[in-house]
N, C-alpha and C. Protein backbone atom coordinates (compact mmCIF):
# COMPACT_ATOMS: atom_id res chain seq x y z
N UNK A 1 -12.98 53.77 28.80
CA UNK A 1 -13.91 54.23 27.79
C UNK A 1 -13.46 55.59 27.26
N UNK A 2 -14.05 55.69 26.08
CA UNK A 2 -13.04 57.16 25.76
C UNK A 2 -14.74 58.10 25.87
N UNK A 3 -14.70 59.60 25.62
CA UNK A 3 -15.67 60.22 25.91
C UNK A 3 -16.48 59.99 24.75
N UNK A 4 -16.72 59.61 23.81
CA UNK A 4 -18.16 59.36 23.46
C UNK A 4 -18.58 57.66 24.09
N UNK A 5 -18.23 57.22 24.22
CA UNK A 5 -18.57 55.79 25.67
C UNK A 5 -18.03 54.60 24.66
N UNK A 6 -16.96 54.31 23.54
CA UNK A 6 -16.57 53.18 23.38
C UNK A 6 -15.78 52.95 24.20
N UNK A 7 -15.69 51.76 23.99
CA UNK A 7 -14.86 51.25 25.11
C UNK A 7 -13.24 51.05 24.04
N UNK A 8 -12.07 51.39 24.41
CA UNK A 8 -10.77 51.22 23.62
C UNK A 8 -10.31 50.35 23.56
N UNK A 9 -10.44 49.77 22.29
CA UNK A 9 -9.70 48.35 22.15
C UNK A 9 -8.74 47.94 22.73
N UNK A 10 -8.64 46.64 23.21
CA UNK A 10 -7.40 46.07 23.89
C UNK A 10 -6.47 46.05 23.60
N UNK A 11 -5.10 46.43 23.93
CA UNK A 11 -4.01 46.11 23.14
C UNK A 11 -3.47 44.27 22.22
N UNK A 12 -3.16 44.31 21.55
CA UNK A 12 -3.01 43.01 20.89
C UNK A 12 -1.51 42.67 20.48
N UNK A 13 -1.54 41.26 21.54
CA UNK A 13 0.14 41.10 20.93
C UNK A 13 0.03 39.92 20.26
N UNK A 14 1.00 40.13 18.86
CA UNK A 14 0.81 38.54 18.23
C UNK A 14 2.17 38.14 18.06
N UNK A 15 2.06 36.53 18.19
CA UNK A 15 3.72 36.13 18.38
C UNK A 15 3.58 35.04 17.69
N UNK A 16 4.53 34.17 17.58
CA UNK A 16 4.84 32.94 16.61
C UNK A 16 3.81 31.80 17.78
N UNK A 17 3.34 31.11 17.44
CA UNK A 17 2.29 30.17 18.27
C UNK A 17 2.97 28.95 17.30
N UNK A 18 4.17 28.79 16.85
CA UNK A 18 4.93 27.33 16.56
C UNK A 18 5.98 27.16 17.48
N UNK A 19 6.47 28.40 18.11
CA UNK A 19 7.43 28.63 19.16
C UNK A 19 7.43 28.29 20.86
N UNK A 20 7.66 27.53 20.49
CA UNK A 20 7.56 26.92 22.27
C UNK A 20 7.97 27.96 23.37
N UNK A 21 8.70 28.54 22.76
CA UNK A 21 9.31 29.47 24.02
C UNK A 21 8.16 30.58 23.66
N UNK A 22 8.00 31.52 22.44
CA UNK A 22 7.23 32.42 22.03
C UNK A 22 6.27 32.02 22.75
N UNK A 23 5.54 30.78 22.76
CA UNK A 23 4.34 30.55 23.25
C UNK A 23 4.39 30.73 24.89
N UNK A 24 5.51 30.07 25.61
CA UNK A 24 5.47 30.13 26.94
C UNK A 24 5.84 31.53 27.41
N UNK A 25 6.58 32.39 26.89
CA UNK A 25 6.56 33.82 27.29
C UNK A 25 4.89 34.33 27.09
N UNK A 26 4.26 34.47 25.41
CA UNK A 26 3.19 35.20 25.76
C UNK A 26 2.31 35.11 26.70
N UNK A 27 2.25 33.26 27.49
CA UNK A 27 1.40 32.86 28.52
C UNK A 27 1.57 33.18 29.47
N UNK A 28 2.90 33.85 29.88
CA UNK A 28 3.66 34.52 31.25
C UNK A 28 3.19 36.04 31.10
N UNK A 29 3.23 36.70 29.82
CA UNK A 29 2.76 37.78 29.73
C UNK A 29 1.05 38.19 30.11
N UNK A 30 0.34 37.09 29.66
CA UNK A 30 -1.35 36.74 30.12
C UNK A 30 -1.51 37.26 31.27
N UNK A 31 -0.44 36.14 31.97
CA UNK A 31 -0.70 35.64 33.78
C UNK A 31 -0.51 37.18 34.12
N UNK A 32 0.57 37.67 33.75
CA UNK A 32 1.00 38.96 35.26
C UNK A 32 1.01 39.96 34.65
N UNK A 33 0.06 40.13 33.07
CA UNK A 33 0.47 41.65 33.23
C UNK A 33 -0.90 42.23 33.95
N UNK A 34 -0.59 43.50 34.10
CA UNK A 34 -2.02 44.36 35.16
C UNK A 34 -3.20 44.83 34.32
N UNK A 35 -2.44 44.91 32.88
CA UNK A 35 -3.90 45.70 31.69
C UNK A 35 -4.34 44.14 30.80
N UNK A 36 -5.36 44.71 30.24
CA UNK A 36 -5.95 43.65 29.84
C UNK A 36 -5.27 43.25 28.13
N UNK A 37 -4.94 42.34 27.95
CA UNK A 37 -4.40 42.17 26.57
C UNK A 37 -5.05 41.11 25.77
N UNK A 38 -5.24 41.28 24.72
CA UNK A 38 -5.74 39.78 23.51
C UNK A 38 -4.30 39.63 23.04
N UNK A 39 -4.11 38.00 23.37
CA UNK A 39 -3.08 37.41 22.89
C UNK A 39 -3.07 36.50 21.93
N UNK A 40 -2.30 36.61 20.29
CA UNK A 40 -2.70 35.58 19.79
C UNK A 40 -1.75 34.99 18.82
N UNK A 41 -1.69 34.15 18.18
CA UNK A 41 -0.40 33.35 17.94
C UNK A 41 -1.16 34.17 16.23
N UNK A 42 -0.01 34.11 15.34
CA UNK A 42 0.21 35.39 14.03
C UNK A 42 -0.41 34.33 12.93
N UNK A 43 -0.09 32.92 13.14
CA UNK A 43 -0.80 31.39 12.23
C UNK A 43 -2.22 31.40 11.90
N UNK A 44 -3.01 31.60 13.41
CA UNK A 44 -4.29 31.82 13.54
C UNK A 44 -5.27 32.95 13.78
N UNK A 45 -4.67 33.87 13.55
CA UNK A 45 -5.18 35.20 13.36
C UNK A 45 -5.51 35.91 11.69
N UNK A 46 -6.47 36.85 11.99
CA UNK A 46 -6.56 37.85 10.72
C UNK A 46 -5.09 38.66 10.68
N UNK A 47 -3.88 38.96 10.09
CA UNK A 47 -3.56 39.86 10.58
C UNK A 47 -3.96 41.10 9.82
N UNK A 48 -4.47 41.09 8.57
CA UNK A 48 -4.80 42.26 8.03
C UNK A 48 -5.63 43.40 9.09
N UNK A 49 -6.60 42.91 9.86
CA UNK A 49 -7.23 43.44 11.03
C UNK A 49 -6.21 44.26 11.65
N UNK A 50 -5.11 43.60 11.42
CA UNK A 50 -3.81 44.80 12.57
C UNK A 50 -3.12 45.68 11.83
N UNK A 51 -3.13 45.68 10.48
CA UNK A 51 -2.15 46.21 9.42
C UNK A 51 -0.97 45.55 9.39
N UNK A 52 -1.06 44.07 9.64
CA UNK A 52 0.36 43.51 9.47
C UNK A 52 0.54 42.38 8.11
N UNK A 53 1.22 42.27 7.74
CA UNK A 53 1.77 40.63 6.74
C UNK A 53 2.23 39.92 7.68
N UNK A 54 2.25 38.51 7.15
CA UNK A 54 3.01 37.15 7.86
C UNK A 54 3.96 36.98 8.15
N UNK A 55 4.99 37.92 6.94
CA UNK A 55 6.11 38.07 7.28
C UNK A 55 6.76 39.02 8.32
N UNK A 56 5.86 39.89 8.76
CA UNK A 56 6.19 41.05 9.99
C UNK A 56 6.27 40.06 10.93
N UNK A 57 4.79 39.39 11.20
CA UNK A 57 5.05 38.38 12.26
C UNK A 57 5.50 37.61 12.68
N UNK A 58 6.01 36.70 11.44
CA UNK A 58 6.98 36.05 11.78
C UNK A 58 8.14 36.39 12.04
N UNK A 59 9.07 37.27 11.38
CA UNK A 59 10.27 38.26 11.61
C UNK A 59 10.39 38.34 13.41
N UNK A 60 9.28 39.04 13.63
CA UNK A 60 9.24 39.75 14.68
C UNK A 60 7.71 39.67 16.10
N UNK A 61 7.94 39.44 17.22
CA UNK A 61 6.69 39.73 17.92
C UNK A 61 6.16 41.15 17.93
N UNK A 62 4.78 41.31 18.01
CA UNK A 62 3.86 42.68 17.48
C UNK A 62 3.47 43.12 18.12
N UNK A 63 3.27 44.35 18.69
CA UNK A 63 2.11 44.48 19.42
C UNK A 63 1.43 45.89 19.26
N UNK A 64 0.09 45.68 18.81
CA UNK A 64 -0.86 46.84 18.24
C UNK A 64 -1.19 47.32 19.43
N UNK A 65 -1.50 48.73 19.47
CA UNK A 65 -2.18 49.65 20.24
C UNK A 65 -3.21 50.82 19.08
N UNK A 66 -4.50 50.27 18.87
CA UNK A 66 -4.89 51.31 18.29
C UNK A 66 -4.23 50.73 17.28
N UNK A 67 -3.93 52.40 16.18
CA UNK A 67 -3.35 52.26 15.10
C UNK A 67 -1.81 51.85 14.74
N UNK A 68 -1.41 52.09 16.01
CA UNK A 68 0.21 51.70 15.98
C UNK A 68 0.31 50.63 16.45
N UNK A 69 1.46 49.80 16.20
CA UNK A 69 2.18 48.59 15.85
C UNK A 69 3.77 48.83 16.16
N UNK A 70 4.17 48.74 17.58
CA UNK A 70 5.47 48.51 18.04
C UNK A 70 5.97 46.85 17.66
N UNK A 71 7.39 46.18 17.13
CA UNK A 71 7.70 45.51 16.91
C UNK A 71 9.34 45.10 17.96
N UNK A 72 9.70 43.58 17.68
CA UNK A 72 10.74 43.04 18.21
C UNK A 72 10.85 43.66 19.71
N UNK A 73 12.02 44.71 19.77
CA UNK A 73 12.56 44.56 21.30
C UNK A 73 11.45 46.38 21.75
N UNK A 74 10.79 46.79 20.42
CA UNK A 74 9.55 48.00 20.81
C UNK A 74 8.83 47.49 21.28
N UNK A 75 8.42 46.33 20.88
CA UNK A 75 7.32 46.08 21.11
C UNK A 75 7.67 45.25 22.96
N UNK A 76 8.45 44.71 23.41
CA UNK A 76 8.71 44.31 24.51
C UNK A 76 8.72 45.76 25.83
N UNK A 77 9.28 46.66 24.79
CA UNK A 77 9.26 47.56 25.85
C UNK A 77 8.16 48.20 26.12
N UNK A 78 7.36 48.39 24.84
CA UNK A 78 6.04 49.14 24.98
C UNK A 78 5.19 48.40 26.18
N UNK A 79 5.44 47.05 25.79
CA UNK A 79 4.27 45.99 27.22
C UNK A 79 4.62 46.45 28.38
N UNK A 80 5.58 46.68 28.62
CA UNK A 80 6.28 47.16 29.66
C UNK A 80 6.01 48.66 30.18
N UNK A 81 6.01 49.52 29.39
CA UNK A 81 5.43 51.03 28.97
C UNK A 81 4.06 51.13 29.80
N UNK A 82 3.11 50.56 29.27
CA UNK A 82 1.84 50.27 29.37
C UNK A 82 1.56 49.74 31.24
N UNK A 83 2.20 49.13 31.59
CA UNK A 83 1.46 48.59 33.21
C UNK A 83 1.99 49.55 33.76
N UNK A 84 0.58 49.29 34.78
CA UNK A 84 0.79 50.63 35.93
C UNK A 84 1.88 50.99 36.85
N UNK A 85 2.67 49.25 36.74
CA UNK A 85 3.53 50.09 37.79
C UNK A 85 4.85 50.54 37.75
N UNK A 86 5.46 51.94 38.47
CA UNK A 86 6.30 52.77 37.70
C UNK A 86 7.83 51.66 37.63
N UNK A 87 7.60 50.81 38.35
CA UNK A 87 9.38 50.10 38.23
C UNK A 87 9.39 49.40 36.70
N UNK A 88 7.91 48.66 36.40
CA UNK A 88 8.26 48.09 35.60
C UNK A 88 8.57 49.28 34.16
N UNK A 89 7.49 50.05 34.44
CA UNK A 89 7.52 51.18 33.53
C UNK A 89 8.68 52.06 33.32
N UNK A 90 9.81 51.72 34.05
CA UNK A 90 10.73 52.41 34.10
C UNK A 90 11.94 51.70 33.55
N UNK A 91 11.80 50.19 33.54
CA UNK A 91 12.55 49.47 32.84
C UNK A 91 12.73 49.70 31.03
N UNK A 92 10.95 49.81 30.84
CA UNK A 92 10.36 49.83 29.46
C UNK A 92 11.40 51.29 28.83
N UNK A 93 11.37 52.19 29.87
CA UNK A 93 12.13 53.43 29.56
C UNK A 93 13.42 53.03 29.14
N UNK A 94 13.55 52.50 29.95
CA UNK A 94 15.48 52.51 29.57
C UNK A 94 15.87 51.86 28.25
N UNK A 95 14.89 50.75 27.85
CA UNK A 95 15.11 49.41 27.20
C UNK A 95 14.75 50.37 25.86
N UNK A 96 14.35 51.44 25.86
CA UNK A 96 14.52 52.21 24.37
C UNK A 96 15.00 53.51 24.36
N UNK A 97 15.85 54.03 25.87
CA UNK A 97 16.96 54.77 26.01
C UNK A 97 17.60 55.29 25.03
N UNK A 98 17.94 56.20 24.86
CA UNK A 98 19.16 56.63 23.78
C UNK A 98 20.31 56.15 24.55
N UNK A 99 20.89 55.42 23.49
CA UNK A 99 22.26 54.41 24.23
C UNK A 99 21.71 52.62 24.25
N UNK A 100 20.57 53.03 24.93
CA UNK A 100 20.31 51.68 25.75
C UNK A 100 19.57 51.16 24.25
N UNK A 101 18.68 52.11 23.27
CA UNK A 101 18.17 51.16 22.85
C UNK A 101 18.75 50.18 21.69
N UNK A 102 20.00 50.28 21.61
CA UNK A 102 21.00 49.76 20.58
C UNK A 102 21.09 47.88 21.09
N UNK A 103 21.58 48.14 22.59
CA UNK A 103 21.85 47.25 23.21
C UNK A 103 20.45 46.43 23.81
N UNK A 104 19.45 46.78 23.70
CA UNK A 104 18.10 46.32 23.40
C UNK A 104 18.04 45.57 22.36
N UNK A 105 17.80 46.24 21.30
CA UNK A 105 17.94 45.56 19.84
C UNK A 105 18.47 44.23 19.61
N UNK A 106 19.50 44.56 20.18
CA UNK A 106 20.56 43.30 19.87
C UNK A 106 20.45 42.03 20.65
N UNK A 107 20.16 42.22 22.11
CA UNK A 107 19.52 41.32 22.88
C UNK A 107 17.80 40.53 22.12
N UNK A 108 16.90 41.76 22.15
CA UNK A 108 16.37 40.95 21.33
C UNK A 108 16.54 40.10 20.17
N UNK A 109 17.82 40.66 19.07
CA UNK A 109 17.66 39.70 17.95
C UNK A 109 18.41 38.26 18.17
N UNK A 110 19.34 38.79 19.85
CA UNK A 110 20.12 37.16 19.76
C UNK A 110 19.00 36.34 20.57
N UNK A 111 18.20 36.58 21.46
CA UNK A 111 17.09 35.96 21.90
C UNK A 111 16.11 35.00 20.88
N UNK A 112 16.08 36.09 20.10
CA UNK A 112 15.42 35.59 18.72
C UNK A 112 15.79 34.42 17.84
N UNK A 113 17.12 34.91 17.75
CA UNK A 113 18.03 33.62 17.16
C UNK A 113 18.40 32.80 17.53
N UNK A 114 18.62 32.52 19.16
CA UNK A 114 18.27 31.34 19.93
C UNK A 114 17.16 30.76 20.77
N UNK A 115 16.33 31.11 20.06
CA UNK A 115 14.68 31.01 21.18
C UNK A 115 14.77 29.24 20.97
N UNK A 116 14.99 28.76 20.22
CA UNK A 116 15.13 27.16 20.22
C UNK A 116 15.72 26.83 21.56
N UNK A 117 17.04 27.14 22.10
CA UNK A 117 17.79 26.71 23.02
C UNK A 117 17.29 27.32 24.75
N UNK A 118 16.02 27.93 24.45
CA UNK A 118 15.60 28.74 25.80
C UNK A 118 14.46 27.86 26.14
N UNK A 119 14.11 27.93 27.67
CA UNK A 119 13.54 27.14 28.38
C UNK A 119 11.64 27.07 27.36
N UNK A 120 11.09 26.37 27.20
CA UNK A 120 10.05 26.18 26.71
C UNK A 120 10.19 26.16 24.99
N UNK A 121 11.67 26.11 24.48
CA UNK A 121 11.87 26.49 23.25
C UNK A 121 12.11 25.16 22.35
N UNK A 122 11.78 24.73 21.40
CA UNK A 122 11.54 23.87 20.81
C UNK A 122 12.82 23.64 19.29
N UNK A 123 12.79 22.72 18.81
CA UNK A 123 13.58 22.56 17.30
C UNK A 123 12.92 23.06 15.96
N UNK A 124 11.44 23.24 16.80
CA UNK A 124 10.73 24.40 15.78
C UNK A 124 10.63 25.64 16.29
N UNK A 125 11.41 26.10 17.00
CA UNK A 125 11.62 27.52 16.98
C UNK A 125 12.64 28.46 16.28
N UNK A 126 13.63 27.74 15.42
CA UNK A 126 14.82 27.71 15.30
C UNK A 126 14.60 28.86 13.61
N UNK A 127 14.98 30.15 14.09
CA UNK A 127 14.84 30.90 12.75
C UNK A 127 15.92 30.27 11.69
N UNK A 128 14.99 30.74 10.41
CA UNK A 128 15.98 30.35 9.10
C UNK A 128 17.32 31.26 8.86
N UNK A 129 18.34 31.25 8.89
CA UNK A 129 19.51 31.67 8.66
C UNK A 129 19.20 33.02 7.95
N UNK A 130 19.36 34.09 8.23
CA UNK A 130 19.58 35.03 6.77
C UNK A 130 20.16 35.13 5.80
């Protein structure tokens, strides 16, 4: 609760909910993370509510805190950022490292570009070519 007694909105991650894999990661993210999160696929959501377009979301997985909006391999680390405990929190550090966060980036975008071929990942996961 913050000091006048609202309670602070949950963090909100929105991901592709056509993505088989997208979908089976955010459900892994549900299960074990320690803070409380609203999870929701970017199809069936408001996103104006977050300050996002369709095309952010689709591009990229989101995740709002408040007024800010970490994206792709930020937004992985921020989830990470966020739980209490310091190992995982210490991963989240590195994964946007000076140095490290180049090689972040890039992992996320080839992840991205093969999320079809990853376990829970579907022939509709398969981004459009640039």
């Amino acid at each position: 609760m913050t000091k006048s007694g609202e309670r602070m909105a949950k963090p909100v991650l929105v991901f592709d909910g056509d993505c088989g894999f997208c979908t089976t990661t955010a459900n892994w993210i549900q299960k074990n993370s320690k803070i409380a999160l609203e999870i929701v696929p970017y199809q069936w959501t408001d996103l104006e509510q977050y300050g996002l377009t369709a095309e952010e979301a689709a591009a990229k997985v989101q995740l709002v805190i408040g007024d800010k909006v970490f994206a792709g391999h930020y937004c992985m680390a921020k989830l990470l950022l966020i739980q209490p405990n310091i190992f995982i929190k210490s991963i989240g550090a590195l994964m946007v490292a000076p140095g490290l966060n180049v090689i972040s980036a890039k992992v996320y975008i080839w992840i991205a570009a093969n999320r079809q071929k990853l376990p829970g990942g579907t022939p509709a996961c398969k981004m459009p070519k640039a």
